[in-house]
PDB file of N, CA and C in Angstrom:
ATOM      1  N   UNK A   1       0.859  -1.191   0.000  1.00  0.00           N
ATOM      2  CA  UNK A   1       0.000   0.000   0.000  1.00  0.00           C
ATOM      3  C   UNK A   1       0.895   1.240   0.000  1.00  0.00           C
ATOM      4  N   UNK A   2       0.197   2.539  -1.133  1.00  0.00           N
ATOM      5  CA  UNK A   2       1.269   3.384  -0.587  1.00  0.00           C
ATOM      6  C   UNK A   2       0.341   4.473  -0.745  1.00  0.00           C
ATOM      7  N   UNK A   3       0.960   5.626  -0.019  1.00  0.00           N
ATOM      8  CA  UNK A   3       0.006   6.597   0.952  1.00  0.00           C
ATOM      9  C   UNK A   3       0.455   7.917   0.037  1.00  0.00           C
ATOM     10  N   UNK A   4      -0.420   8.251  -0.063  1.00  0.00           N
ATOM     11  CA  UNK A   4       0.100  10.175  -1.216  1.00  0.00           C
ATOM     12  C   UNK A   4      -1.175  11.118  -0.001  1.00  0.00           C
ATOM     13  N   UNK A   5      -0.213  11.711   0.826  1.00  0.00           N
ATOM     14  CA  UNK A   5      -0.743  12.720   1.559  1.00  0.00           C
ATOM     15  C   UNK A   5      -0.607  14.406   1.237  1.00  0.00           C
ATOM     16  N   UNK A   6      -1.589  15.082   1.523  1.00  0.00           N
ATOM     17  CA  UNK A   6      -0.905  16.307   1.064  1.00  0.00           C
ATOM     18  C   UNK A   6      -2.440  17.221   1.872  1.00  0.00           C
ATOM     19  N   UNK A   7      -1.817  18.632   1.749  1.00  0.00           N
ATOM     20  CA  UNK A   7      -2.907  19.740   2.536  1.00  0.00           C
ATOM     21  C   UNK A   7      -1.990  20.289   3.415  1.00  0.00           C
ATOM     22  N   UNK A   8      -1.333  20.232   3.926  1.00  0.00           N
ATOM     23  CA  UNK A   8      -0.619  20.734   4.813  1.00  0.00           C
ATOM     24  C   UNK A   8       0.395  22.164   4.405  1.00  0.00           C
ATOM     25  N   UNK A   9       0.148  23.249   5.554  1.00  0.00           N
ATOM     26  CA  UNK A   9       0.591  24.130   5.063  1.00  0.00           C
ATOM     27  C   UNK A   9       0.949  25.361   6.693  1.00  0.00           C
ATOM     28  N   UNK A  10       0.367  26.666   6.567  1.00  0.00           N
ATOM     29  CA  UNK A  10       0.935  27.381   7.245  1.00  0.00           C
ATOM     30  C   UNK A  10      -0.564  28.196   7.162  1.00  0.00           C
ATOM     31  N   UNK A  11      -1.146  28.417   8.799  1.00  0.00           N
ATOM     32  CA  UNK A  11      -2.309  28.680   8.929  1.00  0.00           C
ATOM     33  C   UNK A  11      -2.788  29.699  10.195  1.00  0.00           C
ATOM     34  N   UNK A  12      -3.392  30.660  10.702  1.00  0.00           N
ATOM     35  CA  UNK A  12      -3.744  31.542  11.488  1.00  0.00           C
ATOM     36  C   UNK A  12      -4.020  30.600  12.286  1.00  0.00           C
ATOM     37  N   UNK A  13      -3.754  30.687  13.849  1.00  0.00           N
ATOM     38  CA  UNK A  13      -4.649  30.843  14.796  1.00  0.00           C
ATOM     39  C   UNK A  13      -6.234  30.875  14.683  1.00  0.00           C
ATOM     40  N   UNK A  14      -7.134  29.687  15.103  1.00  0.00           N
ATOM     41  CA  UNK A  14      -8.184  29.918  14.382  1.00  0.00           C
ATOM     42  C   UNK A  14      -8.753  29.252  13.197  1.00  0.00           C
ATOM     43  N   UNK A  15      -7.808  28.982  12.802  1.00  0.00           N
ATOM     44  CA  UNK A  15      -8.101  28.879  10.945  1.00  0.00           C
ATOM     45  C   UNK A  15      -8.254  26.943  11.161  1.00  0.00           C
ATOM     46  N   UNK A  16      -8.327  27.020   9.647  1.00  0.00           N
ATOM     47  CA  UNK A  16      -8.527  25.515   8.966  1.00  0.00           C
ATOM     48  C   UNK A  16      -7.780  24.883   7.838  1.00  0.00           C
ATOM     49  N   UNK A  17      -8.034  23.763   8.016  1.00  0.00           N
ATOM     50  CA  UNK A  17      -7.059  23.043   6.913  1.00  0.00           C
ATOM     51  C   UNK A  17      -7.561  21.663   6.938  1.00  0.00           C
ATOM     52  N   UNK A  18      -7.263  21.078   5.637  1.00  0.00           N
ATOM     53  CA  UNK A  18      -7.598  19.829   5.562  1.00  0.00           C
ATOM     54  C   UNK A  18      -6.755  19.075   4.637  1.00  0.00           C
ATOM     55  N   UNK A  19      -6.680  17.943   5.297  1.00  0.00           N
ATOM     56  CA  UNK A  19      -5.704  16.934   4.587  1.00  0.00           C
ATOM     57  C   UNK A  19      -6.485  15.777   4.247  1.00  0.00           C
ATOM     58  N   UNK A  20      -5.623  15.595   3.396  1.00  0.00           N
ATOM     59  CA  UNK A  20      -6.160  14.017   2.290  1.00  0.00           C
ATOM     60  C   UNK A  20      -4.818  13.041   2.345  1.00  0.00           C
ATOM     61  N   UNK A  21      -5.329  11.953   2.488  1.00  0.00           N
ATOM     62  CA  UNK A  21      -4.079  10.957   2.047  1.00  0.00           C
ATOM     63  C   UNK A  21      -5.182  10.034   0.952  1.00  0.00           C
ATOM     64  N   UNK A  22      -4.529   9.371   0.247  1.00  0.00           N
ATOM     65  CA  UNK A  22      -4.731   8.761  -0.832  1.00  0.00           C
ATOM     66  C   UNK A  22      -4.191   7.375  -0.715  1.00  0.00           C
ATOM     67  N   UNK A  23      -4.861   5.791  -0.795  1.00  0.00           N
ATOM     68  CA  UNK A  23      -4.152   4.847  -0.625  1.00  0.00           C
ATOM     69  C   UNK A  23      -4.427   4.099  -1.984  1.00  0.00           C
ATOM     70  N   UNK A  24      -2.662   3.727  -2.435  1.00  0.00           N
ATOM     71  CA  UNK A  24      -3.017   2.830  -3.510  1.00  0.00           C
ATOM     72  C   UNK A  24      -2.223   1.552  -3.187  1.00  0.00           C
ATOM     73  N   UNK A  25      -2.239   0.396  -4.134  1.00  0.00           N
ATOM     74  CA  UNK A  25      -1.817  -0.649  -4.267  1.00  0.00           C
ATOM     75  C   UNK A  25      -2.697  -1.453  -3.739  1.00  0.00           C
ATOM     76  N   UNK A  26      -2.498  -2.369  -2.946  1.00  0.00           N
ATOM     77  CA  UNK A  26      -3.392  -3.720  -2.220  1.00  0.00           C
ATOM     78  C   UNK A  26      -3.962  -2.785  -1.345  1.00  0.00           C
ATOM     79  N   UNK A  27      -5.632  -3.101  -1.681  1.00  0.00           N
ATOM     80  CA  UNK A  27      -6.585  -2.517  -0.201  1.00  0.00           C
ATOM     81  C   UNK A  27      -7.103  -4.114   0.159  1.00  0.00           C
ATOM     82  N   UNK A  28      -7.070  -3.589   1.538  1.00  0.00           N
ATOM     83  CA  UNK A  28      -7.497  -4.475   2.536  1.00  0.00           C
ATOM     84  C   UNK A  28      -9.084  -4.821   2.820  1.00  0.00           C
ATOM     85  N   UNK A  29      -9.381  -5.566   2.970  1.00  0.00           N
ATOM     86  CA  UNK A  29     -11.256  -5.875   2.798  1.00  0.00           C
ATOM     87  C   UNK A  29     -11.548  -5.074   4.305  1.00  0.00           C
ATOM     88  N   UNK A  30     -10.519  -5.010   4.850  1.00  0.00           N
ATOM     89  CA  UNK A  30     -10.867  -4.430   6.558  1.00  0.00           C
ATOM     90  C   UNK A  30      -9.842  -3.602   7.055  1.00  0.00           C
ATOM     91  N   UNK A  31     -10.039  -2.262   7.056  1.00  0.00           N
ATOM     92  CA  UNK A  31      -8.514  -1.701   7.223  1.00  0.00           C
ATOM     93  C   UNK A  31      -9.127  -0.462   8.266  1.00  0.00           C
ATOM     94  N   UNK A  32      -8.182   0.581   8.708  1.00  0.00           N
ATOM     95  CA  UNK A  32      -8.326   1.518   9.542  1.00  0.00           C
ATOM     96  C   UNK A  32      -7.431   3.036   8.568  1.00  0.00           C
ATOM     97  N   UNK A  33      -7.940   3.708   8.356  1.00  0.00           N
ATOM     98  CA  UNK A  33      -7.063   5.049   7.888  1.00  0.00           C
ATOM     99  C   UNK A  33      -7.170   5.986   8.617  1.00  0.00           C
ATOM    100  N   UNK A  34      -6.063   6.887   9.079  1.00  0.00           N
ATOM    101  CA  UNK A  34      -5.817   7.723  10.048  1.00  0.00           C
ATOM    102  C   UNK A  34      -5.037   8.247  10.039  1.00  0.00           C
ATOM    103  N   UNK A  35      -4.677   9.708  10.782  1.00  0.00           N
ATOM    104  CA  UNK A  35      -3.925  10.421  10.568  1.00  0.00           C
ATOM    105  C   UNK A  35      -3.254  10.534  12.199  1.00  0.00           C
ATOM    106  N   UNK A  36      -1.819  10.441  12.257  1.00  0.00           N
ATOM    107  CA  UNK A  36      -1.064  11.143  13.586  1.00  0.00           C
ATOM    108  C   UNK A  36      -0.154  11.980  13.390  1.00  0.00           C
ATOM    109  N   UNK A  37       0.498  12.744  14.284  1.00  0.00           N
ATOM    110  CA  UNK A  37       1.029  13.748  13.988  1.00  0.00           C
ATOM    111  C   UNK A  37       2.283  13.360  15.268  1.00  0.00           C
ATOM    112  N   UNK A  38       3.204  14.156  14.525  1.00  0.00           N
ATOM    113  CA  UNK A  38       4.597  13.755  15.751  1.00  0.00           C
ATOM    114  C   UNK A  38       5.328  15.398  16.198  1.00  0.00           C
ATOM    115  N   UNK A  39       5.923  15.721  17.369  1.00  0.00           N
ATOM    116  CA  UNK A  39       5.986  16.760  17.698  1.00  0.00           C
ATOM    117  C   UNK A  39       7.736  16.406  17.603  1.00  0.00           C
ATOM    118  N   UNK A  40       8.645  17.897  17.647  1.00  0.00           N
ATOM    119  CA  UNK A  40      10.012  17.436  17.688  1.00  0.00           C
ATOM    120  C   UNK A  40      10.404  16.699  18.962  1.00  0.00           C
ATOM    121  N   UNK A  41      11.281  15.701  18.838  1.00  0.00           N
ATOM    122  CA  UNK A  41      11.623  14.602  20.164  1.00  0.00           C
ATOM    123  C   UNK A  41      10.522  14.060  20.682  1.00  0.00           C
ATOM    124  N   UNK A  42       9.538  13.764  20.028  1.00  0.00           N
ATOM    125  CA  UNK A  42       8.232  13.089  20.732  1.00  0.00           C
ATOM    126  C   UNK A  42       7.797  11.800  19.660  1.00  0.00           C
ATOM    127  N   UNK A  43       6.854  11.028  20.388  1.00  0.00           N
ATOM    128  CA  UNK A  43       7.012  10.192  19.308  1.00  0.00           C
ATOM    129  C   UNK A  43       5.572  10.310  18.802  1.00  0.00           C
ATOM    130  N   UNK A  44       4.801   9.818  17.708  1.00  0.00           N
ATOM    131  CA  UNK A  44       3.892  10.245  17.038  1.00  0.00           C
ATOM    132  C   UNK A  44       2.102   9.620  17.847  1.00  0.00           C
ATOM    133  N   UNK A  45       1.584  10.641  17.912  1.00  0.00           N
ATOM    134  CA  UNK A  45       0.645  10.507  18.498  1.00  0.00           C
ATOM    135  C   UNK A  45      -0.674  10.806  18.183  1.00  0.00           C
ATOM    136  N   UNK A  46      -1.754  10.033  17.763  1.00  0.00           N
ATOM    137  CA  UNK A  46      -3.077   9.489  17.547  1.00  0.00           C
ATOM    138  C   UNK A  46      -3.512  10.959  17.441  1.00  0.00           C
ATOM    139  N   UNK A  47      -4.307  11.215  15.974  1.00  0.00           N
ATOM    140  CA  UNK A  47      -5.316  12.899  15.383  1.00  0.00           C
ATOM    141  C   UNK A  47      -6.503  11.772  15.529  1.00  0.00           C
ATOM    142  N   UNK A  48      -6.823  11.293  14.616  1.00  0.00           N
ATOM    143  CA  UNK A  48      -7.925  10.647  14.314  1.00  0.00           C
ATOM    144  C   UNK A  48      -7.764   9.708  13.642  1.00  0.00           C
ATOM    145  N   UNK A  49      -8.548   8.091  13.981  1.00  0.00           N
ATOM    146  CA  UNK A  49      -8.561   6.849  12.579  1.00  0.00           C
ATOM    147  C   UNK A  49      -9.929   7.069  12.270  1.00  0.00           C
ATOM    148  N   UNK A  50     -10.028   6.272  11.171  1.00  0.00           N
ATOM    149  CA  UNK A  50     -11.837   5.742  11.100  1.00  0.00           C
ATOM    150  C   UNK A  50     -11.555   4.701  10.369  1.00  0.00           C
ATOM    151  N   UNK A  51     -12.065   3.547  11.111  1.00  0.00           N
ATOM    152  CA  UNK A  51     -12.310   2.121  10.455  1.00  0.00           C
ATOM    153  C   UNK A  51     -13.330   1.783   9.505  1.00  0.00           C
ATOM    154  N   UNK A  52     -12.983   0.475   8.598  1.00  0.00           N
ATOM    155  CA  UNK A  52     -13.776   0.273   7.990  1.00  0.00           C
ATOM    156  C   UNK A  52     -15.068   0.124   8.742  1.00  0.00           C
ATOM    157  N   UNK A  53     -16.445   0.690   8.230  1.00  0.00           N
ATOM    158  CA  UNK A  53     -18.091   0.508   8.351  1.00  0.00           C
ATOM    159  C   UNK A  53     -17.431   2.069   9.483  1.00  0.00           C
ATOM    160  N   UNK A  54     -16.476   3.134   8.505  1.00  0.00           N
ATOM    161  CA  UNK A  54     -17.099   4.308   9.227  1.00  0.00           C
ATOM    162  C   UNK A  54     -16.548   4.430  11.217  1.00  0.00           C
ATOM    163  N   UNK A  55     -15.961   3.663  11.962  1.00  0.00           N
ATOM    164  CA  UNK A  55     -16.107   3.660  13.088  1.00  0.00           C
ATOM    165  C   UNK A  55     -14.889   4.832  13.257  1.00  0.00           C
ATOM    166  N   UNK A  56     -15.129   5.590  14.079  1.00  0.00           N
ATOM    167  CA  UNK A  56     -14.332   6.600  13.958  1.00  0.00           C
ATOM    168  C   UNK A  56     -13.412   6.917  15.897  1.00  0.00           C
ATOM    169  N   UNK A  57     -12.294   7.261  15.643  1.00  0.00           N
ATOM    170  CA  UNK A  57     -11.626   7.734  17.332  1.00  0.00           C
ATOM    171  C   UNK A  57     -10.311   8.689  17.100  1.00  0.00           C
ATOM    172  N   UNK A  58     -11.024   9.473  17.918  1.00  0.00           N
ATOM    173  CA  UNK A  58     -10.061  10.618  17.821  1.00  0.00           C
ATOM    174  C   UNK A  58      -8.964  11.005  19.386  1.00  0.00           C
ATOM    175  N   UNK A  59      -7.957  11.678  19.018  1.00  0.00           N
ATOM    176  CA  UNK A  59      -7.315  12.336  20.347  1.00  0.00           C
ATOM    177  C   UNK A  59      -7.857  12.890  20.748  1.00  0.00           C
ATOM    178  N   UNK A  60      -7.831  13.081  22.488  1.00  0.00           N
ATOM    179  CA  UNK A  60      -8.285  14.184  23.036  1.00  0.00           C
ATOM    180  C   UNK A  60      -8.013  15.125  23.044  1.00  0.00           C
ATOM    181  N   UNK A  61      -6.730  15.687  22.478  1.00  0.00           N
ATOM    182  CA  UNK A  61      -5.952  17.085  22.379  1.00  0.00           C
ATOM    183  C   UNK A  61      -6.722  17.710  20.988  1.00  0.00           C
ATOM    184  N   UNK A  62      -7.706  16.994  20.598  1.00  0.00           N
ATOM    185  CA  UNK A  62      -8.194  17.299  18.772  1.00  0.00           C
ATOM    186  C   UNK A  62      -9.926  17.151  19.133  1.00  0.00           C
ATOM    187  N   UNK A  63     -10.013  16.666  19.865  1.00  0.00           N
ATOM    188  CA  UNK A  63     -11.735  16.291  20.099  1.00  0.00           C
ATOM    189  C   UNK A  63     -12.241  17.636  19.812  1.00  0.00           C
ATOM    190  N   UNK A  64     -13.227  17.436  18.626  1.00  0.00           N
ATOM    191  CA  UNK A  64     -13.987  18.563  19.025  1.00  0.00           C
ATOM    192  C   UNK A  64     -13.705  19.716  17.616  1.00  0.00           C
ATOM    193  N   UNK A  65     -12.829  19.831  17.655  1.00  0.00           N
ATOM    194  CA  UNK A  65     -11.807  20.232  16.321  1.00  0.00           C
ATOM    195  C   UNK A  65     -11.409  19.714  15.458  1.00  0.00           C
ATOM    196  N   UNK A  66     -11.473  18.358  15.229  1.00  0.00           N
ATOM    197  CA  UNK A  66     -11.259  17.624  13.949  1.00  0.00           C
ATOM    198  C   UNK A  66     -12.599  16.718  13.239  1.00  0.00           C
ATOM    199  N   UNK A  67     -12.889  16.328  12.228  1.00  0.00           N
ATOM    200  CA  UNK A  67     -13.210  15.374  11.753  1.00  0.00           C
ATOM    201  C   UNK A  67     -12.579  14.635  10.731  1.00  0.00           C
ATOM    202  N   UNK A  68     -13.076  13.618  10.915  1.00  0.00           N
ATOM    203  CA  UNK A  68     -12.152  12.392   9.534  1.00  0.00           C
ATOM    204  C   UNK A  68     -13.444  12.114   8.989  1.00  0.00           C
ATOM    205  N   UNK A  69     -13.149  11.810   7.779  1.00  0.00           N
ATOM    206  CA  UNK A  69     -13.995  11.185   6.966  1.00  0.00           C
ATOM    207  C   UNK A  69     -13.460  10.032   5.945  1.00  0.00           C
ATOM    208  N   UNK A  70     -13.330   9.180   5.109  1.00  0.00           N
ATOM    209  CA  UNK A  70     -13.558   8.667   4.075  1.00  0.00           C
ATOM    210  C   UNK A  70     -14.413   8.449   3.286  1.00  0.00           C
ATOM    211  N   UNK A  71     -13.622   7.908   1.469  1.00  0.00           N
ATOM    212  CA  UNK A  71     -14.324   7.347   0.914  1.00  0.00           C
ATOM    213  C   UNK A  71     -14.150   6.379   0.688  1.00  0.00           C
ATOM    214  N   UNK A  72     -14.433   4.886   0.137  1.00  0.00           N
ATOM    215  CA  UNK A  72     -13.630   3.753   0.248  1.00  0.00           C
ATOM    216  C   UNK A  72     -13.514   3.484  -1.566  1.00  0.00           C
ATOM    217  N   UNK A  73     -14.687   3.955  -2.219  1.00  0.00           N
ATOM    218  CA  UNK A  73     -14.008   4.252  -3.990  1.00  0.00           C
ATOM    219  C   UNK A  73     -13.240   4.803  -3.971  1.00  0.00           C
ATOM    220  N   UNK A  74     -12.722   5.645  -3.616  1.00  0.00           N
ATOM    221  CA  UNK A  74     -11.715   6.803  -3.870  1.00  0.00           C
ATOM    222  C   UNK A  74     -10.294   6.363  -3.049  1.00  0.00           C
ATOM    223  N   UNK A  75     -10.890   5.606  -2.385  1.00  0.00           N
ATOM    224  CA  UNK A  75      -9.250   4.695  -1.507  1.00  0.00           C
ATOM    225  C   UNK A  75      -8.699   6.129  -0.395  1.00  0.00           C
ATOM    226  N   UNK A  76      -9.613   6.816  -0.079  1.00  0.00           N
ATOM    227  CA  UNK A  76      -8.832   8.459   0.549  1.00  0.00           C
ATOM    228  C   UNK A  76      -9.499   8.076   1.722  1.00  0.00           C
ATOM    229  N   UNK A  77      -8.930   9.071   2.055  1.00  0.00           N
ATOM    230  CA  UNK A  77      -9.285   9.889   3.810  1.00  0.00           C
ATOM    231  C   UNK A  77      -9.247  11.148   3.779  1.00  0.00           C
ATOM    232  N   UNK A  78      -9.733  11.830   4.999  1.00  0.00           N
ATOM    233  CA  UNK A  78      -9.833  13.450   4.764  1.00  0.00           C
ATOM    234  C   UNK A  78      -9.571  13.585   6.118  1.00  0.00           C
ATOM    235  N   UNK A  79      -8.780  14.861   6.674  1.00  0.00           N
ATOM    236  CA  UNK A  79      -8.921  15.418   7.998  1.00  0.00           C
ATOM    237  C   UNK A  79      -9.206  16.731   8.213  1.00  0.00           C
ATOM    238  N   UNK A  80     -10.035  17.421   8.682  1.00  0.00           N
ATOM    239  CA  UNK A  80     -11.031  18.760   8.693  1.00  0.00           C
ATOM    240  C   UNK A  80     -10.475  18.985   9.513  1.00  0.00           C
ATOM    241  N   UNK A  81      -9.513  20.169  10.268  1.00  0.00           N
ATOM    242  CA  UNK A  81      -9.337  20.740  10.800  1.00  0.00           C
ATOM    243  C   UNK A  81      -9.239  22.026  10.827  1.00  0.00           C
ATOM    244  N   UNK A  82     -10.124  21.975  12.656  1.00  0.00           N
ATOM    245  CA  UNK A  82     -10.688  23.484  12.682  1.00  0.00           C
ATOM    246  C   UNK A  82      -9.953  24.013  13.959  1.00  0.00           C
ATOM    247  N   UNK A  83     -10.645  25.402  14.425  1.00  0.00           N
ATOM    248  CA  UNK A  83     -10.130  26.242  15.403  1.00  0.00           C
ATOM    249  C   UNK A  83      -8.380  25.497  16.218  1.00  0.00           C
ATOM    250  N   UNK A  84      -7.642  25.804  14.696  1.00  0.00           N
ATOM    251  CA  UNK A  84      -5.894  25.696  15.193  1.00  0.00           C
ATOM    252  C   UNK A  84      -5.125  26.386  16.005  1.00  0.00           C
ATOM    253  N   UNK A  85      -4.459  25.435  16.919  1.00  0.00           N
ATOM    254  CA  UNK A  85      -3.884  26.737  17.735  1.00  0.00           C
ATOM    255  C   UNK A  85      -2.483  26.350  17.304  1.00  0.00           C
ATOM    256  N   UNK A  86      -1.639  26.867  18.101  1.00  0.00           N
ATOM    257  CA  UNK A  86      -0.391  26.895  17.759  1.00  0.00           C
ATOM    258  C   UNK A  86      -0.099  25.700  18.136  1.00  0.00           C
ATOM    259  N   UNK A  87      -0.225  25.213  19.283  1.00  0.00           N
ATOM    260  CA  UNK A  87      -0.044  23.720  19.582  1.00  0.00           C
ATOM    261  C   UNK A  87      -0.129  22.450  18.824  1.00  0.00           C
ATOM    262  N   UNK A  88      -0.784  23.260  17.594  1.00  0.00           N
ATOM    263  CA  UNK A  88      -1.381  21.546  16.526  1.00  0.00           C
ATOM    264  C   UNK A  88       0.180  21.487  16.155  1.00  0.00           C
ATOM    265  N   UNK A  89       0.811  22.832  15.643  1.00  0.00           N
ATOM    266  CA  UNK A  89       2.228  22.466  15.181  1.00  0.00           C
ATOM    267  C   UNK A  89       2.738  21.170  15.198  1.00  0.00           C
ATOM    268  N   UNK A  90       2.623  20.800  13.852  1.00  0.00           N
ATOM    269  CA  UNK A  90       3.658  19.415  13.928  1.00  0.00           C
ATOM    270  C   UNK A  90       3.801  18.675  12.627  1.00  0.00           C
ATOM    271  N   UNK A  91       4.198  17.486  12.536  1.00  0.00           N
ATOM    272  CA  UNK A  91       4.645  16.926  10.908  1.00  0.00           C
ATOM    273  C   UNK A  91       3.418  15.938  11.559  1.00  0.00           C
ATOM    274  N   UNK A  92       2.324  15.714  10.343  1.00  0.00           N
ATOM    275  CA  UNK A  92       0.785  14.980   9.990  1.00  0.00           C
ATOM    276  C   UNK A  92       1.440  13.647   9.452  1.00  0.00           C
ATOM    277  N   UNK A  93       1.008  12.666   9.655  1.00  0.00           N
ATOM    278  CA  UNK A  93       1.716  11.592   8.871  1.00  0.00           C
ATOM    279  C   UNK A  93      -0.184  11.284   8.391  1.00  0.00           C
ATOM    280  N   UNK A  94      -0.389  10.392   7.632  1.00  0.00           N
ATOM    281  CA  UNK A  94      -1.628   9.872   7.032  1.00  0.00           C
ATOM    282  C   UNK A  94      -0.698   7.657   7.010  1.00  0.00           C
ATOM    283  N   UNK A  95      -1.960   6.980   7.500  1.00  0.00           N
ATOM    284  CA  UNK A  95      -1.392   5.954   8.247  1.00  0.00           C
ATOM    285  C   UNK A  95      -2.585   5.039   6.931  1.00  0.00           C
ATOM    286  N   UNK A  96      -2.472   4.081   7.004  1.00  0.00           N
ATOM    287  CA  UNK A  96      -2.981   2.962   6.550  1.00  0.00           C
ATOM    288  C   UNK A  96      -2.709   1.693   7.308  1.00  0.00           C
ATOM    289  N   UNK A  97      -3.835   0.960   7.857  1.00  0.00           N
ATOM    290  CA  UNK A  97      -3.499  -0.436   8.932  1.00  0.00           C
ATOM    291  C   UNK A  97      -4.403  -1.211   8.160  1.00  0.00           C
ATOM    292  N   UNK A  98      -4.228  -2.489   7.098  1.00  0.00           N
ATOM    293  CA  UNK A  98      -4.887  -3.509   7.355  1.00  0.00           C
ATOM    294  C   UNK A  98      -5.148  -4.552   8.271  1.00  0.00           C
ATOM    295  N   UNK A  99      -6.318  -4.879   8.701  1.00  0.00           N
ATOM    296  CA  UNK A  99      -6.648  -6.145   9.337  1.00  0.00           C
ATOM    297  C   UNK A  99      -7.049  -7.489   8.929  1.00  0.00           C
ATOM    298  N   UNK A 100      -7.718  -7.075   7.060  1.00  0.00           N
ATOM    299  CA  UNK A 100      -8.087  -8.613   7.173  1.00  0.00           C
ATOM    300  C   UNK A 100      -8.067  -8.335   5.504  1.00  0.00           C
ATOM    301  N   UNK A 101      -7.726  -9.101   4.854  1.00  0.00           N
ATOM    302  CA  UNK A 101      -7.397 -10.693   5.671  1.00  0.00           C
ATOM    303  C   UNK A 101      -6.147 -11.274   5.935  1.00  0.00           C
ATOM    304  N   UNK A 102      -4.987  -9.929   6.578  1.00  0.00           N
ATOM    305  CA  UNK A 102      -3.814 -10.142   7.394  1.00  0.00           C
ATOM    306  C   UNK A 102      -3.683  -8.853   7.947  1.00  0.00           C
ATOM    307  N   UNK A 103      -2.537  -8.538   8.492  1.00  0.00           N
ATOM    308  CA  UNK A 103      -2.781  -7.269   9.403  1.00  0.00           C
ATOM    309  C   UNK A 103      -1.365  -7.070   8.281  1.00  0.00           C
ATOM    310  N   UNK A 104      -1.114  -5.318   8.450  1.00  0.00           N
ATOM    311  CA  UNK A 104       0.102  -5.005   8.036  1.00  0.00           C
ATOM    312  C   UNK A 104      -0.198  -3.497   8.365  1.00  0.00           C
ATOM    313  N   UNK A 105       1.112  -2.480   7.967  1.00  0.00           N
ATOM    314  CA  UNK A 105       0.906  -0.903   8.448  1.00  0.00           C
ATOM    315  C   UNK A 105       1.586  -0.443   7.658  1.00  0.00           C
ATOM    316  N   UNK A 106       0.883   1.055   7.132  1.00  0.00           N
ATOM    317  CA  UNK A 106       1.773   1.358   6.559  1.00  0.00           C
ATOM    318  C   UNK A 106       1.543   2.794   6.737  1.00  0.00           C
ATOM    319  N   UNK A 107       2.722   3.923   6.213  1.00  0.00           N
ATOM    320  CA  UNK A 107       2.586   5.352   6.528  1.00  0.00           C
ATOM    321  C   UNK A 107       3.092   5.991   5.029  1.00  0.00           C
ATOM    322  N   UNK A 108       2.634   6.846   5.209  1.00  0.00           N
ATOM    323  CA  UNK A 108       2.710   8.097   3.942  1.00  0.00           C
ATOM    324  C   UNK A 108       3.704   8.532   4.554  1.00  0.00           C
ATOM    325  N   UNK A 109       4.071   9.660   3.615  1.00  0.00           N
ATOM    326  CA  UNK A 109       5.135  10.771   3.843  1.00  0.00           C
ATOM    327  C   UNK A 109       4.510  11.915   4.786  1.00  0.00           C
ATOM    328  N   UNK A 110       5.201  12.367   6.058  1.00  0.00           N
ATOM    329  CA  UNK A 110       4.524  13.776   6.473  1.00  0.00           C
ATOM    330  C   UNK A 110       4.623  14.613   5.971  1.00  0.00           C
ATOM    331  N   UNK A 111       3.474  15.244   6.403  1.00  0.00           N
ATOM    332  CA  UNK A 111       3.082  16.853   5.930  1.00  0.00           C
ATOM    333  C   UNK A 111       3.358  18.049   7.022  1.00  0.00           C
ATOM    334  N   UNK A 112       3.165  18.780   6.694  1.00  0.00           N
ATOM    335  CA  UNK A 112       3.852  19.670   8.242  1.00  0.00           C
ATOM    336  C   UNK A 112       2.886  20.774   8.026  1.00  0.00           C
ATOM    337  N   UNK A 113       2.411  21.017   9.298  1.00  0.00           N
ATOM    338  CA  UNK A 113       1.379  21.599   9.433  1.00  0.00           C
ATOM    339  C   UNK A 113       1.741  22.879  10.185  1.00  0.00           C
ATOM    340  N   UNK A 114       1.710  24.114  10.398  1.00  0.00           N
ATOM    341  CA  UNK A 114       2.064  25.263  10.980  1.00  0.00           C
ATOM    342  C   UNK A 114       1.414  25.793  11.379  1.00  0.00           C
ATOM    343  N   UNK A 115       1.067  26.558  12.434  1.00  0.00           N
ATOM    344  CA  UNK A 115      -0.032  27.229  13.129  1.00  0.00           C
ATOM    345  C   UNK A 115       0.875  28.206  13.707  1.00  0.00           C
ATOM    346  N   UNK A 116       0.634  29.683  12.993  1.00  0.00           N
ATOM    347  CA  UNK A 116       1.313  30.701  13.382  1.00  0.00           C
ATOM    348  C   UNK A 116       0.636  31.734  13.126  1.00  0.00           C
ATOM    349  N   UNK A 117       1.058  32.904  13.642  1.00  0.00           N
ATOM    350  CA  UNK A 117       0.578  34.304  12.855  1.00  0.00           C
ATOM    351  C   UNK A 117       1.245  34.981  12.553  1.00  0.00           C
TER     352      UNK A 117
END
């Protein structure tokens, strides 16, 4: 599977942005797509997944301020993000996990996301 992410950019306080990752090669009949984000010297930590049939879980540092969506024709994901603070600062990775009918993981390239004024 391979992951083409992109949206990421440099954004107000406040503001919005949304990212897409794109999955091609082998899809999984049962998979999870999601996005985490990693801070410098930290290690990467849970925005939002949504599993196949839609089941969706987000961070608590994002609750409230994000949504995910997919499509499963389109092999994508989407992440809506709203009211940014400076704290979102960080490199977005876009994730792909199959479960069935084997498990495997895989990650896109990050995107880097900026929240400044």
């Amino acid at each position: 599977v391979q992951l083409q992410a992109s949206g990421g950019g440099l954004v107000q306080p406040g503001g919005s942005l949304r990212l897409s990752c794109m999955a091609s090669g082998t899809i999984f009949s049962v998979s999870v797509m999601g996005w985490y984000r990693q801070f410098p010297g930290k290690q990467r930590e849970l925005v939002a997944t949504i599993r196949t049939g839609d089941i969706t879980d987000y961070g608590d540092s994002v609750k409230g301020r994000v949504t995910i969506s997919r499509d499963y024709a389109k092999r994508s994901a989407w992440l809506q993000m709203n009211d940014l603070k400076p704290e979102d600062t960080a490199v977005y990775y876009c994730s792909y996990q199959g479960l069935f009918p084997n498990r495997a993981d895989y990650w896109g390239q990050g995107t880097l996301v900026t929240v400044s004024s």
